[in-house]
Protein backbone atom coordinates (compact mmCIF):
# COMPACT_ATOMS: atom_id res chain seq x y z
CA UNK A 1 -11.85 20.36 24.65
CA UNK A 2 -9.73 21.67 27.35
CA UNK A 3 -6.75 20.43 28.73
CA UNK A 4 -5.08 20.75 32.09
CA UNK A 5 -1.26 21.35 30.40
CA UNK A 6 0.65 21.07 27.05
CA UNK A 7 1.62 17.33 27.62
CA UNK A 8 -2.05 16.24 28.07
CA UNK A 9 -2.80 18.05 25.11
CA UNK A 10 0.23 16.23 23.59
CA UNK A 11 -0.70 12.95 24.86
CA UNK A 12 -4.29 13.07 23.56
CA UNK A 13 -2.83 13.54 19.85
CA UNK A 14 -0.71 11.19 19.95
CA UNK A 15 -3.40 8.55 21.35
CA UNK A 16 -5.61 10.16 18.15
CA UNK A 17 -2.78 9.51 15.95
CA UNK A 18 -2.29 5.91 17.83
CA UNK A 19 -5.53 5.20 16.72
CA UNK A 20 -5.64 6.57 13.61
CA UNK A 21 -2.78 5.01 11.74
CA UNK A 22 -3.95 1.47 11.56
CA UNK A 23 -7.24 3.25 9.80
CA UNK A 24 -5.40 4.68 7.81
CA UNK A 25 -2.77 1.94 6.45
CA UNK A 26 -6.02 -0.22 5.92
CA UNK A 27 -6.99 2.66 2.99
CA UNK A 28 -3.97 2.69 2.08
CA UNK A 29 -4.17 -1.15 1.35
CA UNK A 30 -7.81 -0.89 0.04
CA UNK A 31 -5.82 2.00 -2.43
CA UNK A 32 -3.15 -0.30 -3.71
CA UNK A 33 -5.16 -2.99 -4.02
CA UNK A 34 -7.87 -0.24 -6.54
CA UNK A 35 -4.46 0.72 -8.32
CA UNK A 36 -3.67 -2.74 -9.10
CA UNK A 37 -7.71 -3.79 -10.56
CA UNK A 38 -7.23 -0.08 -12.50
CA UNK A 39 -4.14 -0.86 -14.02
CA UNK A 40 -4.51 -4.62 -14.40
CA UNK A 41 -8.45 -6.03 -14.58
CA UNK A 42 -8.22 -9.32 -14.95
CA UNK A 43 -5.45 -11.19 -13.55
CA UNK A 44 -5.82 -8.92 -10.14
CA UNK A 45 -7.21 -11.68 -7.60
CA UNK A 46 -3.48 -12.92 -6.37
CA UNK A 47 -1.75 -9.91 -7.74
CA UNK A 48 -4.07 -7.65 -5.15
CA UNK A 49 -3.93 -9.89 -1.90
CA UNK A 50 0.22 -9.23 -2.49
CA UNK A 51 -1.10 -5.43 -0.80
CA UNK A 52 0.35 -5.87 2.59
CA UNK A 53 0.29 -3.69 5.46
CA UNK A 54 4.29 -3.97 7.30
CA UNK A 55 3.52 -2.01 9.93
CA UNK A 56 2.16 1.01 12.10
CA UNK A 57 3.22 2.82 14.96
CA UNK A 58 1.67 5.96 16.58
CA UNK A 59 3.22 8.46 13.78
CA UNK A 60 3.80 6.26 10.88
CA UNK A 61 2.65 3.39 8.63
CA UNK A 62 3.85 1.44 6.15
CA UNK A 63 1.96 -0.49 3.40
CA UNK A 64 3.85 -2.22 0.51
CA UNK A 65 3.69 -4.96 -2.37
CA UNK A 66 5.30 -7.99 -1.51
CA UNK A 67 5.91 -11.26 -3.13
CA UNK A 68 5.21 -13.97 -0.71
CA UNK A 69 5.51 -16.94 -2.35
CA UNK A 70 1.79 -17.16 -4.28
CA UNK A 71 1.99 -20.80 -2.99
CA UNK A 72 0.25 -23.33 -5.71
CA UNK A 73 -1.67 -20.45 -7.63
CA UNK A 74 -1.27 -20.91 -11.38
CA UNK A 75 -0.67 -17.04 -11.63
CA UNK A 76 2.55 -16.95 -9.42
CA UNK A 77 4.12 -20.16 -11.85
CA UNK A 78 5.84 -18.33 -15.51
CA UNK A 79 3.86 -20.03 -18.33
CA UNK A 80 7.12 -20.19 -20.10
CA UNK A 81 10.08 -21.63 -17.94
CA UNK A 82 7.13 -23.41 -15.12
CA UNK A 83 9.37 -21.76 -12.37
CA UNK A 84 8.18 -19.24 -9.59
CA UNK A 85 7.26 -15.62 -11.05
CA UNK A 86 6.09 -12.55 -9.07
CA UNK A 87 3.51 -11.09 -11.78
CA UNK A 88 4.00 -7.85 -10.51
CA UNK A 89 7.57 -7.79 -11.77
CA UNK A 90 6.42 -8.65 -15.51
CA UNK A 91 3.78 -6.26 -15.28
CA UNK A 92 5.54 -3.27 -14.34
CA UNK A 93 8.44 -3.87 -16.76
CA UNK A 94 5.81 -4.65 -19.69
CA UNK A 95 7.26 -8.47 -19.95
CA UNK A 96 3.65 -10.11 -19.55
CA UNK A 97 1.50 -11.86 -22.54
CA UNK A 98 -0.49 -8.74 -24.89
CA UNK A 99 -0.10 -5.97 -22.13
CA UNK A 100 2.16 -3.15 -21.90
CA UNK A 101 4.18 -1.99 -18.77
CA UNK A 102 2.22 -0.85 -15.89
CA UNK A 103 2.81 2.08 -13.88
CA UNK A 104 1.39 0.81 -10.45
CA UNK A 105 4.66 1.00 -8.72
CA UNK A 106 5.03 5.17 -9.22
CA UNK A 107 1.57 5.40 -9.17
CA UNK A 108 1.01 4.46 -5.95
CA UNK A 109 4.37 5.94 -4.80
CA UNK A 110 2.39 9.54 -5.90
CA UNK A 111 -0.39 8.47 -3.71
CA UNK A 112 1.32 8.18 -0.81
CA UNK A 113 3.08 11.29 -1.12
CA UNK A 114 -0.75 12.59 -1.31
CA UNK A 115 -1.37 10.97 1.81
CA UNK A 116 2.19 12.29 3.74
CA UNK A 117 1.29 15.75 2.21
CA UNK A 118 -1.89 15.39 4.39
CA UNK A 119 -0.07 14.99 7.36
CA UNK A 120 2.69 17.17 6.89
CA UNK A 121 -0.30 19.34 6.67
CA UNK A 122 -1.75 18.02 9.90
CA UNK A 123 1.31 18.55 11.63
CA UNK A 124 1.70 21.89 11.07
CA UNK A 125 -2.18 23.07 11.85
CA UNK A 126 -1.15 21.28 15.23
């Protein structure tokens, strides 16, 4: 490809990159939401549609685990005190029923440090 001047060659990337990030923060999601069925199996179905994408922008995205309420789903209720409880909270601290504490939070925090060393890497070919 050839390109008339440094700022159409800098315009092109960042239209690539424009493009690219909302690809990529729906991997990202698809990623959290594997972590979670690794880590958990079982109890996942709520726990993984709490994988949101927050938001993308031509150099950046942002994916995260939120608690959004889990409306009238049995799994977002504590069996014990029958008041709201954001499973992922239990899990990671090792508070739910015959499991031990997950590690989904700084697992996935290592992933996307995989996925910034990428384009770190990226940036610098460019």
């Amino acid at each position: 490809m050839v390109f008339g001047s440094i700022e159409e060659c800098e315009a092109y990337i960042k239209s690539c990159m424009t493009q690219t990030t909302p690809v990529m923060a729906q991997k990202t999601q698809e990623e959290g939401k594997n972590i979670i069925s690794g880590q958990v199996g079982g109890i996942t179905g709520s726990l993984a549609n709490s994988v949101f994408i927050l938001g993308t922008s031509a150099n950046s995205m942002e994916v995260g685990i939120e608690d959004r309420g889990g409306g009238n789903d049995y799994s977002w209720t504590s069996q014990v005190y029958r008041t709201h409880f954001f499973p992922m909270y239990g899990l990671e601290k090792g508070h739910t029923w015959n499991r031990g504490a997950t590690t989904i939070i700084g697992f996935s925090s290592e992933k996307t440090h995989d996925f910034n060393r990428v384009d770190e890497s990226l940036s610098n070919t460019l």
